[in-house]
Protein backbone atom coordinates (compact mmCIF):
# COMPACT_ATOMS: atom_id res chain seq x y z
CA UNK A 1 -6.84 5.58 7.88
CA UNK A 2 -6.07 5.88 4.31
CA UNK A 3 -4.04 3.89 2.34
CA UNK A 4 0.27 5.01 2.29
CA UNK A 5 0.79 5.81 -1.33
CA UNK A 6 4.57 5.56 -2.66
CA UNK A 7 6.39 8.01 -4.10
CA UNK A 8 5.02 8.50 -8.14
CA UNK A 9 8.88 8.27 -8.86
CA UNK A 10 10.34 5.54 -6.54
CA UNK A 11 12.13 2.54 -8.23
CA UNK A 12 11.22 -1.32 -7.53
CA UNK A 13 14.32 -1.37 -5.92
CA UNK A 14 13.16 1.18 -3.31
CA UNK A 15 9.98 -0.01 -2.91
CA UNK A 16 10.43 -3.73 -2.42
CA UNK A 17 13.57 -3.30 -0.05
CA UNK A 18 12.70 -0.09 1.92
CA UNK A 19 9.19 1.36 1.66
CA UNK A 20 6.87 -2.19 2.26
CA UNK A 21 8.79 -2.57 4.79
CA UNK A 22 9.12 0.41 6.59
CA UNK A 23 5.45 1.25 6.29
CA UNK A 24 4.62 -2.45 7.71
CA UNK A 25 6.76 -1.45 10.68
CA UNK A 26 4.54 0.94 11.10
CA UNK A 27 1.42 0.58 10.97
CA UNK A 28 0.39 -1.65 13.88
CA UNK A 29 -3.04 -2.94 12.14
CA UNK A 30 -0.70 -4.03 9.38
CA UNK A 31 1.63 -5.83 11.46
CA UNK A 32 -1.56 -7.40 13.56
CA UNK A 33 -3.12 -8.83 10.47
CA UNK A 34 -0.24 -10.13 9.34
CA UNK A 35 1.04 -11.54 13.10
CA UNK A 36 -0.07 -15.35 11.55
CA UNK A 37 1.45 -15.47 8.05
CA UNK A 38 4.79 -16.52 7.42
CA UNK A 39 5.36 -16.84 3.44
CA UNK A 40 8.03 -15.73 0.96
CA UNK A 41 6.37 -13.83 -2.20
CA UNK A 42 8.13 -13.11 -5.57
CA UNK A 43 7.50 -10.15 -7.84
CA UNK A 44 8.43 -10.19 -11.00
CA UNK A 45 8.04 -6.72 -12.66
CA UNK A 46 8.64 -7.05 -16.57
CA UNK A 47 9.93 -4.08 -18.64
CA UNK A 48 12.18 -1.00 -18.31
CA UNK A 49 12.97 -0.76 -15.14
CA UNK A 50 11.65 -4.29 -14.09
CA UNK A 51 13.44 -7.03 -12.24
CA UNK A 52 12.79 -9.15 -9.24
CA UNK A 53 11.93 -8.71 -5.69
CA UNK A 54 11.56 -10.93 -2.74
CA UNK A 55 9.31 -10.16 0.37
CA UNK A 56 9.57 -12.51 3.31
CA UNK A 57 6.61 -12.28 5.72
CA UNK A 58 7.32 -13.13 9.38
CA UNK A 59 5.74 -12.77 13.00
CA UNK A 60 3.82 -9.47 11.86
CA UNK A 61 7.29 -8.25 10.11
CA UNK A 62 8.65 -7.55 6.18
CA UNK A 63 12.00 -7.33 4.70
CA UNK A 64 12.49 -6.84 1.19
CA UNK A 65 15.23 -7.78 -0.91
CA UNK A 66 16.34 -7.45 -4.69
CA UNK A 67 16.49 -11.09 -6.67
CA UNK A 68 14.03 -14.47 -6.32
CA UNK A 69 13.95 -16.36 -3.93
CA UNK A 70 14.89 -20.33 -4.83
CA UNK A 71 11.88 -21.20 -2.71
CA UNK A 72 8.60 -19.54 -2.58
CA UNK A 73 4.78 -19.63 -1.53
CA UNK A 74 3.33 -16.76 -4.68
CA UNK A 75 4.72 -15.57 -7.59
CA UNK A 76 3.27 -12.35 -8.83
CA UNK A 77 4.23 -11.33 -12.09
CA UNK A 78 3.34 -7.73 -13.48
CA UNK A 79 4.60 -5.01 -15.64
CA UNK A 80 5.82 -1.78 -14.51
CA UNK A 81 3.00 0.37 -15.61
CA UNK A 82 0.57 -1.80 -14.23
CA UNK A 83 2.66 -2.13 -10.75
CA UNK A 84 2.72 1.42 -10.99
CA UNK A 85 -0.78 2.02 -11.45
CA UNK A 86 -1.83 -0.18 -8.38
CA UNK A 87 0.78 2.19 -6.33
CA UNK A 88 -1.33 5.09 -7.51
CA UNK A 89 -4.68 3.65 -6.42
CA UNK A 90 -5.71 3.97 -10.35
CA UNK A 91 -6.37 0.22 -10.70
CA UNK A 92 -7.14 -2.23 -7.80
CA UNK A 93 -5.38 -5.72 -7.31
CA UNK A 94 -9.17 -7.72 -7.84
CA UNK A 95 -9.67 -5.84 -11.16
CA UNK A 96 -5.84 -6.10 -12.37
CA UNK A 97 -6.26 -9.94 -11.83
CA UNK A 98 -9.69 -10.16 -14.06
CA UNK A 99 -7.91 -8.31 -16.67
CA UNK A 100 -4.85 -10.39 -16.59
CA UNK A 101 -2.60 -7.84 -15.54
CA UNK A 102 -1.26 -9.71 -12.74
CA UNK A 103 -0.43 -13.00 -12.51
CA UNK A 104 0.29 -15.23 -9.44
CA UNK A 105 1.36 -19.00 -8.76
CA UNK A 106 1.46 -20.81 -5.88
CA UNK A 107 -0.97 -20.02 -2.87
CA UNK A 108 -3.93 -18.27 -3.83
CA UNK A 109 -5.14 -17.63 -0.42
CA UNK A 110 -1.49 -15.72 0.14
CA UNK A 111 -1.87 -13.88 -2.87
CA UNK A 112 -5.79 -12.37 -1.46
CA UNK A 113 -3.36 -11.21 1.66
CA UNK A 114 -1.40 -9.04 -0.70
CA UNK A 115 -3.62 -5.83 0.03
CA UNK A 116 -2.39 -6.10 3.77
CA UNK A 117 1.37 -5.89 2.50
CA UNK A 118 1.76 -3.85 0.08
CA UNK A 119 -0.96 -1.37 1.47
């Protein structure tokens, strides 16, 4: 099955809070894979339009919410274009990362999940 692609147009906003987490609910592989991870992950997307997101991962299930979390198990910080260019399939997470696009703290391991979240 191929890869859910957002909108070209849709803001962080609607992406963190609404389309993760309606596309998670469903896709049954998704929510299978991700049946054993619990973790909070915060985005931080820098520039025009950028801000910060939340995603809490539970019992196969995400929500999404605008703002950071005080406690978390990743950080992933990006800039829009970038963000937007994974969203497009132009540039893939493993390649972003070498080219220090992305940057995460916390748990690495999590962070390698990130392909079964955000699609």
């Amino acid at each position: 099955m191929e890869r859910a692609k957002p909108p070209d147009d849709i803001s962080p906003h609607a992406f963190f809070t609404r389309w993760i987490p309606d596309n998670v609910a469903r896709d049954q592989t998704r929510r299978e894979r991700l049946a054993g991870t619990r973790a909070v992950i915060v985005f931080s997307l820098q520039g025009e339009e950028g801000g910060d997101y939340t995603l809490r991962i539970s019992d196969g299930r995400v929500s999404g919410e605008a703002g950071a979390a005080k406690t978390r198990d990743l950080f992933v910080q990006v800039d829009v274009p970038t963000w937007r260019s994974l969203n497009r399939g132009e540039i893939g997470a493993p390649e972003a990362l070498l080219r220090r696009r992305i940057k995460l703290q916390g748990d690495f391991l999590l962070g390698l999940k990130l392909h079964l979240i955000l699609g």
